[in-house]
PDB file of N, CA and C in Angstrom:
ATOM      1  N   UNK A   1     -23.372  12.211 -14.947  1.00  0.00           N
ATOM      2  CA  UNK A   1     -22.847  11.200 -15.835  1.00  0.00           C
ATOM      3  C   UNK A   1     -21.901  10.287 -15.048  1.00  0.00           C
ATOM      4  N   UNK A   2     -22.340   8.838 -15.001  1.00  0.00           N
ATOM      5  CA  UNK A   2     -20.891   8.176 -14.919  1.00  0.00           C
ATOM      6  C   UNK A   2     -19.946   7.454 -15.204  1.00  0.00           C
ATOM      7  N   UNK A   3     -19.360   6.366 -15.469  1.00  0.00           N
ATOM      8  CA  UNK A   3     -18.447   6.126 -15.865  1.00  0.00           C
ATOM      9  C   UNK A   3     -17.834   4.672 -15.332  1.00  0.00           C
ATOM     10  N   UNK A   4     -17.224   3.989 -16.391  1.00  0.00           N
ATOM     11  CA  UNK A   4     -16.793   2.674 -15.779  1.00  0.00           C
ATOM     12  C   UNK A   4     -15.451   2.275 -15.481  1.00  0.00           C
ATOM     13  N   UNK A   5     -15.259   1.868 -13.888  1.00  0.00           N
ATOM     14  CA  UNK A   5     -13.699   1.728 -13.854  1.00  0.00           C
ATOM     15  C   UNK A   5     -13.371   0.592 -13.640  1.00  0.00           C
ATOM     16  N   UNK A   6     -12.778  -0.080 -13.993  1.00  0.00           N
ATOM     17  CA  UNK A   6     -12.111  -1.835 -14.632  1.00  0.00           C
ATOM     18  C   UNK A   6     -10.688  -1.751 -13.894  1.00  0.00           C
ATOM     19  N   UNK A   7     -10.419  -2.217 -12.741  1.00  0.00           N
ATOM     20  CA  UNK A   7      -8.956  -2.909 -12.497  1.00  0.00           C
ATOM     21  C   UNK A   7      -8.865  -4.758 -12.094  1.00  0.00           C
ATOM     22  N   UNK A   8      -8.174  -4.698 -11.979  1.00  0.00           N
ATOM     23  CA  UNK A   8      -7.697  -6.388 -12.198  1.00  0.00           C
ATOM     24  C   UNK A   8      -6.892  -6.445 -10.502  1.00  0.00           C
ATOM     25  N   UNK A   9      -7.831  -7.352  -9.769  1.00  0.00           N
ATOM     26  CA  UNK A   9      -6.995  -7.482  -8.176  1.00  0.00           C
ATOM     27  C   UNK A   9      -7.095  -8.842  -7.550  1.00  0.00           C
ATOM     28  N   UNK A  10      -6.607  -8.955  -7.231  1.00  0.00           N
ATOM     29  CA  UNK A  10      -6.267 -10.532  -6.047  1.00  0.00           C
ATOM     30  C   UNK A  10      -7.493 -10.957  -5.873  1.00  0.00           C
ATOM     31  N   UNK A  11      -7.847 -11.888  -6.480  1.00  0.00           N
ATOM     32  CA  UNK A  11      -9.438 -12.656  -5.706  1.00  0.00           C
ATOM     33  C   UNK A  11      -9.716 -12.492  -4.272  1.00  0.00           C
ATOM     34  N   UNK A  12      -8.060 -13.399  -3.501  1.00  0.00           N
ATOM     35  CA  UNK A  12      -8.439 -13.478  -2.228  1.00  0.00           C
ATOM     36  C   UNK A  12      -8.682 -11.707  -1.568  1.00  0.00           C
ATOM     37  N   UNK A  13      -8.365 -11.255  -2.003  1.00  0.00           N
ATOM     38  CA  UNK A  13      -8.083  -9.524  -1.842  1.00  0.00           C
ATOM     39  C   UNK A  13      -9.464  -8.842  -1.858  1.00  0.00           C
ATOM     40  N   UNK A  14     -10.061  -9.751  -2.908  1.00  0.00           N
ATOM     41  CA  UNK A  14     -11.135  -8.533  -3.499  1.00  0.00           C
ATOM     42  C   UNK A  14     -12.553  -9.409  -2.891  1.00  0.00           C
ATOM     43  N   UNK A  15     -12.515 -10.570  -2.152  1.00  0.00           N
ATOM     44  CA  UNK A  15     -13.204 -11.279  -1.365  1.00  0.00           C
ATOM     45  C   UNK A  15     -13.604 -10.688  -0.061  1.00  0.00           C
ATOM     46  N   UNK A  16     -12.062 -10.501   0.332  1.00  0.00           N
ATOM     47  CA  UNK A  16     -11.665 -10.060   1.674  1.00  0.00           C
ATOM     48  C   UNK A  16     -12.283  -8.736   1.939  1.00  0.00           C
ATOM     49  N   UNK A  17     -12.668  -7.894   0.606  1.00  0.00           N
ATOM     50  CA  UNK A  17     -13.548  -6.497   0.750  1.00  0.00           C
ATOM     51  C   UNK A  17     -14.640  -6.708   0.808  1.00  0.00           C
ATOM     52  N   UNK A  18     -14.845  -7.372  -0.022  1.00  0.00           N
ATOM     53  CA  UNK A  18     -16.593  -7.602  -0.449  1.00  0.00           C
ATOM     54  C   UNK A  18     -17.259  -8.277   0.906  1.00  0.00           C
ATOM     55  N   UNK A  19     -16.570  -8.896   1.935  1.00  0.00           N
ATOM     56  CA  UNK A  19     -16.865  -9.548   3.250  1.00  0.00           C
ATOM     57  C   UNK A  19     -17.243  -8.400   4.242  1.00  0.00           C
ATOM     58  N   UNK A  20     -15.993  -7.440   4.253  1.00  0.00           N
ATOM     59  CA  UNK A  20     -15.916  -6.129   4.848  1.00  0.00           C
ATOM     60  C   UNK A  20     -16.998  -5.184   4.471  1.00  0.00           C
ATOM     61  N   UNK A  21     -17.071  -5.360   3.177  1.00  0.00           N
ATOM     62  CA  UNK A  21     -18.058  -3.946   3.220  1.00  0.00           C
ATOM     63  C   UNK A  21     -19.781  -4.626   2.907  1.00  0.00           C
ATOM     64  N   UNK A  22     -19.969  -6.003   3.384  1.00  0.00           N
ATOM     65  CA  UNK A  22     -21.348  -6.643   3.715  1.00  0.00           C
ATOM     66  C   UNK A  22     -21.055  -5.935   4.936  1.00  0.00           C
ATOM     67  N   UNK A  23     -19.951  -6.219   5.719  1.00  0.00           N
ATOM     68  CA  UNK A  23     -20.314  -5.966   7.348  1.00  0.00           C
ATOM     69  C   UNK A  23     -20.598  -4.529   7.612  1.00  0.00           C
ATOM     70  N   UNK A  24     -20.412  -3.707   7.247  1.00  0.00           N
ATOM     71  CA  UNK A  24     -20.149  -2.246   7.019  1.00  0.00           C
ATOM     72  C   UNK A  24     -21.966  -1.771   6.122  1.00  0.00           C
ATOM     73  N   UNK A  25     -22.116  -2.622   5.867  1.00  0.00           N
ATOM     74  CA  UNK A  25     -23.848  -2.566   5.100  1.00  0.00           C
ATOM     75  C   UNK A  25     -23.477  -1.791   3.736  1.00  0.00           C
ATOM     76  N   UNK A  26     -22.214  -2.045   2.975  1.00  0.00           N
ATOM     77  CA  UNK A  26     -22.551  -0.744   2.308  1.00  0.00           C
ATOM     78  C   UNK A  26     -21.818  -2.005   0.323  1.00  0.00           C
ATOM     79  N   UNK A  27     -21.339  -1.680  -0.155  1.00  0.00           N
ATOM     80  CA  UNK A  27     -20.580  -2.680  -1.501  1.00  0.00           C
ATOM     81  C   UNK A  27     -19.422  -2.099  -1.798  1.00  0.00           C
ATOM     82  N   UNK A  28     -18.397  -3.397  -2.540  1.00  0.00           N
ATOM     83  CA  UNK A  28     -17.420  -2.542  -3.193  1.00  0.00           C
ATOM     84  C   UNK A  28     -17.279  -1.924  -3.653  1.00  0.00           C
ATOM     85  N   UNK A  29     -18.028  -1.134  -4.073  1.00  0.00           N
ATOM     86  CA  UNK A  29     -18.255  -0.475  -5.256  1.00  0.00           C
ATOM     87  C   UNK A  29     -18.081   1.009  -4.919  1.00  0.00           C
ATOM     88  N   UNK A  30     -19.251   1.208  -3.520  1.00  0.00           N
ATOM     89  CA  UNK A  30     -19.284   2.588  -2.880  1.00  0.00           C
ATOM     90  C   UNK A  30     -18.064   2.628  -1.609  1.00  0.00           C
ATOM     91  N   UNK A  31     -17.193   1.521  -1.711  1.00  0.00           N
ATOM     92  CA  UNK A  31     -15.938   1.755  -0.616  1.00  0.00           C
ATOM     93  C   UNK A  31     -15.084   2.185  -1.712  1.00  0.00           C
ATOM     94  N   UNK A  32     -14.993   2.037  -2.824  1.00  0.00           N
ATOM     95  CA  UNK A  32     -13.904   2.436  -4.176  1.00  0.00           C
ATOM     96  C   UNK A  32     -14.341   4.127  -4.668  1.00  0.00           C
ATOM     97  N   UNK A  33     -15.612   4.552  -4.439  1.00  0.00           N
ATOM     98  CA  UNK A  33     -16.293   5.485  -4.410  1.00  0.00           C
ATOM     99  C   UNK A  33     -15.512   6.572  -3.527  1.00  0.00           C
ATOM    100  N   UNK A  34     -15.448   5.684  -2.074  1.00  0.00           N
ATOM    101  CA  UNK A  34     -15.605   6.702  -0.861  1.00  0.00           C
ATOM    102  C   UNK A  34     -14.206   7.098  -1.355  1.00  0.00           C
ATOM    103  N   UNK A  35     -13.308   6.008  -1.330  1.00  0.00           N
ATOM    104  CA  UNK A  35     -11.793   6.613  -1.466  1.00  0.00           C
ATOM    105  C   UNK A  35     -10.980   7.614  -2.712  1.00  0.00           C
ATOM    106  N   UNK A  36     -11.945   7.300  -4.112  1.00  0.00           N
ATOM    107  CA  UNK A  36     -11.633   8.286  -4.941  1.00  0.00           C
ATOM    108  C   UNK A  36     -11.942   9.383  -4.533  1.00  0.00           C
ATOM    109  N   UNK A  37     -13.270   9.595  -3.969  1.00  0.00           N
ATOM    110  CA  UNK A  37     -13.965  11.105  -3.470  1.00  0.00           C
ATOM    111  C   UNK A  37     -12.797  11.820  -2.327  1.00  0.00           C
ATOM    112  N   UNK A  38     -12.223  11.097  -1.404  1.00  0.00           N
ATOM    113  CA  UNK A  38     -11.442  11.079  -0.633  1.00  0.00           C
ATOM    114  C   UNK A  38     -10.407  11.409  -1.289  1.00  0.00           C
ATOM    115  N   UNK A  39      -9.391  10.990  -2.158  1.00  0.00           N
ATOM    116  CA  UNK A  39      -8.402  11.451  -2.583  1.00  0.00           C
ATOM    117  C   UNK A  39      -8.182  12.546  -3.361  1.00  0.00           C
ATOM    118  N   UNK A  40      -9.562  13.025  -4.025  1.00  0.00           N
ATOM    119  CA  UNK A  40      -9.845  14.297  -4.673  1.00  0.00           C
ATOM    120  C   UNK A  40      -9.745  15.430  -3.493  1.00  0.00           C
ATOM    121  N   UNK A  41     -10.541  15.305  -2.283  1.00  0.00           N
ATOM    122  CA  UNK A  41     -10.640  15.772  -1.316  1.00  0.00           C
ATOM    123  C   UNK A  41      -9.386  16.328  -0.773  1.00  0.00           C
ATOM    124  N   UNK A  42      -8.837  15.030  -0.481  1.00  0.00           N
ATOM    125  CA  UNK A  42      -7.609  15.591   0.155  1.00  0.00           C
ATOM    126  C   UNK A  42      -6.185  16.016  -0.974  1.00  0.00           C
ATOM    127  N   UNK A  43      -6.469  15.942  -1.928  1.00  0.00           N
ATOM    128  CA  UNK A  43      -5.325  16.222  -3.071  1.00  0.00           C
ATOM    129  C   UNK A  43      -4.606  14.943  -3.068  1.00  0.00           C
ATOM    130  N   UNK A  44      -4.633  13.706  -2.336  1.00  0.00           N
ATOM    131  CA  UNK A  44      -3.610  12.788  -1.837  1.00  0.00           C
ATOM    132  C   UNK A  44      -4.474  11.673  -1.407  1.00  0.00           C
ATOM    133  N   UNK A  45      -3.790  10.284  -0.992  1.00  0.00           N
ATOM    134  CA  UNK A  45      -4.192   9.702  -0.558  1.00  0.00           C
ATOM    135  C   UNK A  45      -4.626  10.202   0.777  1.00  0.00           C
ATOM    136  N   UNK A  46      -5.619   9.193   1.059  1.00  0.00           N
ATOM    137  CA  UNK A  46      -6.813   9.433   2.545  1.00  0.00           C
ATOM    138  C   UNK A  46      -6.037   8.402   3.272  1.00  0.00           C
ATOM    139  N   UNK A  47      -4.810   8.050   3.220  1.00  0.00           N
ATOM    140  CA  UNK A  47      -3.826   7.408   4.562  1.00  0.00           C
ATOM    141  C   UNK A  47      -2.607   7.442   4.282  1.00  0.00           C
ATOM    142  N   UNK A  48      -1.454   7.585   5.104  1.00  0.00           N
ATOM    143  CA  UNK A  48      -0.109   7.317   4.870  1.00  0.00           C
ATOM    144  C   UNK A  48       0.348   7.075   4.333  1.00  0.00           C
ATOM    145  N   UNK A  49       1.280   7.123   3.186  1.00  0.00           N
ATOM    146  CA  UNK A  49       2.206   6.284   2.287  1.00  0.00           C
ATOM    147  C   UNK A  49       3.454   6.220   2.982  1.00  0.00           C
ATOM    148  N   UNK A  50       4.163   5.485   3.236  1.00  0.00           N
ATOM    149  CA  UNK A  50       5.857   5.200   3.584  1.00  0.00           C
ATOM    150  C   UNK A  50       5.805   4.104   3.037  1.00  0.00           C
ATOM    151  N   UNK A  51       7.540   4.263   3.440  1.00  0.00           N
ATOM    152  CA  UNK A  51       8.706   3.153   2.922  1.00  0.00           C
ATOM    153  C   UNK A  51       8.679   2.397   4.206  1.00  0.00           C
ATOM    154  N   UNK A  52       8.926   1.005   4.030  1.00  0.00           N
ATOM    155  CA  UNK A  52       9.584   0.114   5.858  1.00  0.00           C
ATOM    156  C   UNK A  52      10.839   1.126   6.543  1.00  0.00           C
ATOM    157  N   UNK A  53      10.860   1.075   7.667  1.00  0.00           N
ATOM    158  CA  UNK A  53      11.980   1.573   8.254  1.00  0.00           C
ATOM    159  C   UNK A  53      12.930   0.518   7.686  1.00  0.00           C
ATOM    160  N   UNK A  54      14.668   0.730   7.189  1.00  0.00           N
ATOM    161  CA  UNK A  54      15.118  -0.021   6.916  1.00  0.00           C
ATOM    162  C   UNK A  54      16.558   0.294   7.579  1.00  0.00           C
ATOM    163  N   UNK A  55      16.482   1.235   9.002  1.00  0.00           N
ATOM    164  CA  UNK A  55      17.716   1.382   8.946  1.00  0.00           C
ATOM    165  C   UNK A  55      18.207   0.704  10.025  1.00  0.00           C
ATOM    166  N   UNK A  56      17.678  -1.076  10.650  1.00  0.00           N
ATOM    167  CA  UNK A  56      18.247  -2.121  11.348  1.00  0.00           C
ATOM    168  C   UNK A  56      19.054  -2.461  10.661  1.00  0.00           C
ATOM    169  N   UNK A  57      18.808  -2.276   9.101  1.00  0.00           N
ATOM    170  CA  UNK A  57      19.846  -2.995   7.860  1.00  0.00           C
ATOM    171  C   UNK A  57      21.037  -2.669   7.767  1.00  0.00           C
ATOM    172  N   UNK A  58      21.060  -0.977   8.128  1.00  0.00           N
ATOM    173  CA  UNK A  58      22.411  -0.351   7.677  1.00  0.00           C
ATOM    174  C   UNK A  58      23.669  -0.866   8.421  1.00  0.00           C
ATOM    175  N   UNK A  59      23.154  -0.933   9.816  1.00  0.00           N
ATOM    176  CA  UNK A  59      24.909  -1.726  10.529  1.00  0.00           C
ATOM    177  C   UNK A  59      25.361  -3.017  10.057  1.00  0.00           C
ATOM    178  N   UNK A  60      24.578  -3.980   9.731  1.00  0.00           N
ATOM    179  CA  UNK A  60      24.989  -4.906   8.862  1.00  0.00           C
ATOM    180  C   UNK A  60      25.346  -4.895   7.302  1.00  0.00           C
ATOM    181  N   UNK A  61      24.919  -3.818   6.909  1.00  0.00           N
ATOM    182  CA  UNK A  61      25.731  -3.517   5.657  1.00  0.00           C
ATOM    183  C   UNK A  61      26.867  -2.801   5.876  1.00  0.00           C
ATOM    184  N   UNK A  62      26.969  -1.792   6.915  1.00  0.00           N
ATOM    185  CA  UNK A  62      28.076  -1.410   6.931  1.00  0.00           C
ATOM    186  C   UNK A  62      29.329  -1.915   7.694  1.00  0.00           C
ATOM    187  N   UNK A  63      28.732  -3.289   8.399  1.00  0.00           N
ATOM    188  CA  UNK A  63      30.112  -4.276   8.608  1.00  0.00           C
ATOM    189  C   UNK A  63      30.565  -4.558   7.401  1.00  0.00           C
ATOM    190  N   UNK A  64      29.322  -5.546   6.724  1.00  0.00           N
ATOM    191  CA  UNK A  64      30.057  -6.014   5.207  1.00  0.00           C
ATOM    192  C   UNK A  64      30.878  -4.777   4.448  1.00  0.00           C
ATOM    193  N   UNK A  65      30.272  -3.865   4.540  1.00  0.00           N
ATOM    194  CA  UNK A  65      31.383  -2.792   3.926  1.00  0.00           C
ATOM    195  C   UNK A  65      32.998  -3.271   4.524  1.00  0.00           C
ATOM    196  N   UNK A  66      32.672  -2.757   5.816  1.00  0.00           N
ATOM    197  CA  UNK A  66      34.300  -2.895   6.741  1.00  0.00           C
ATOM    198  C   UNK A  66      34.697  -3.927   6.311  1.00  0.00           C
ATOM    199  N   UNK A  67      33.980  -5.505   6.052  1.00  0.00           N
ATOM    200  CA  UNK A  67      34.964  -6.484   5.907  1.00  0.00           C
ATOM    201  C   UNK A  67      35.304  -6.604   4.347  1.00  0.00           C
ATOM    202  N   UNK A  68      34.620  -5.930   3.557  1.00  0.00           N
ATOM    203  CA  UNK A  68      35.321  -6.403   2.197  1.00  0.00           C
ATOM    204  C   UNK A  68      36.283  -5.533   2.004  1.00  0.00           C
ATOM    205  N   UNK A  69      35.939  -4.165   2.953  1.00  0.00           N
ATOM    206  CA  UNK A  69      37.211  -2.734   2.493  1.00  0.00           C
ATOM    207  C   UNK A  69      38.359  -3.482   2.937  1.00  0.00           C
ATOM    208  N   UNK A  70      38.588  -4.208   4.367  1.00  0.00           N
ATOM    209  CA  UNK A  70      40.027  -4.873   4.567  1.00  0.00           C
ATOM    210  C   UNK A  70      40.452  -6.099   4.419  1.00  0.00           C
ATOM    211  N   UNK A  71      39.506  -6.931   3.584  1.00  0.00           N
ATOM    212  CA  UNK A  71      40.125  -7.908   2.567  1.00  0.00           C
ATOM    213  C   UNK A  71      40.989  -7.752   1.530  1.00  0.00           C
ATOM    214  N   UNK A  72      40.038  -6.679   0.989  1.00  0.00           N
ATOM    215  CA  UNK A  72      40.180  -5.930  -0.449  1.00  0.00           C
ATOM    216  C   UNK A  72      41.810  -4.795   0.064  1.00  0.00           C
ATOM    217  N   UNK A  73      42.155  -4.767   0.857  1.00  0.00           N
ATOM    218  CA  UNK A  73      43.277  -4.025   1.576  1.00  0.00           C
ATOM    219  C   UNK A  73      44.608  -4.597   1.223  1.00  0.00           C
TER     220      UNK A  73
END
């Protein structure tokens, strides 16, 4: 039995696949396939999830800290 799945995505986005998976010989359809089967598989996504490294940010926040703590002084 199967079943119909409906999401709503970026034209330029969903172009940019449909280009990819002509080149690949295969459709969007069975690349949306591969990755559900894949995430069942692996319990998880089938690539990395993170956050940006963000901790170039912290010394510049923690000047602004220093300078408002001895304004605020």
């Amino acid at each position: 039995m199967t079943a119909t799945f409906r999401c709503r995505v970026d034209k330029k986005l969903l172009d940019q696949v449909h280009q990819i998976s002509k080149e690949l010989g295969t459709s969007t359809s069975e690349i949306v396939r591969i990755f559900m089967q894949q995430t069942v598989k692996r319990r998880g996504l089938p690539f990395p999830m993170k956050l940006e490294d963000n901790s170039d940010l912290l010394p510049d926040r923690e000047r602004q800290a220093e300078t408002l703590s001895q304004f605020y002084q």
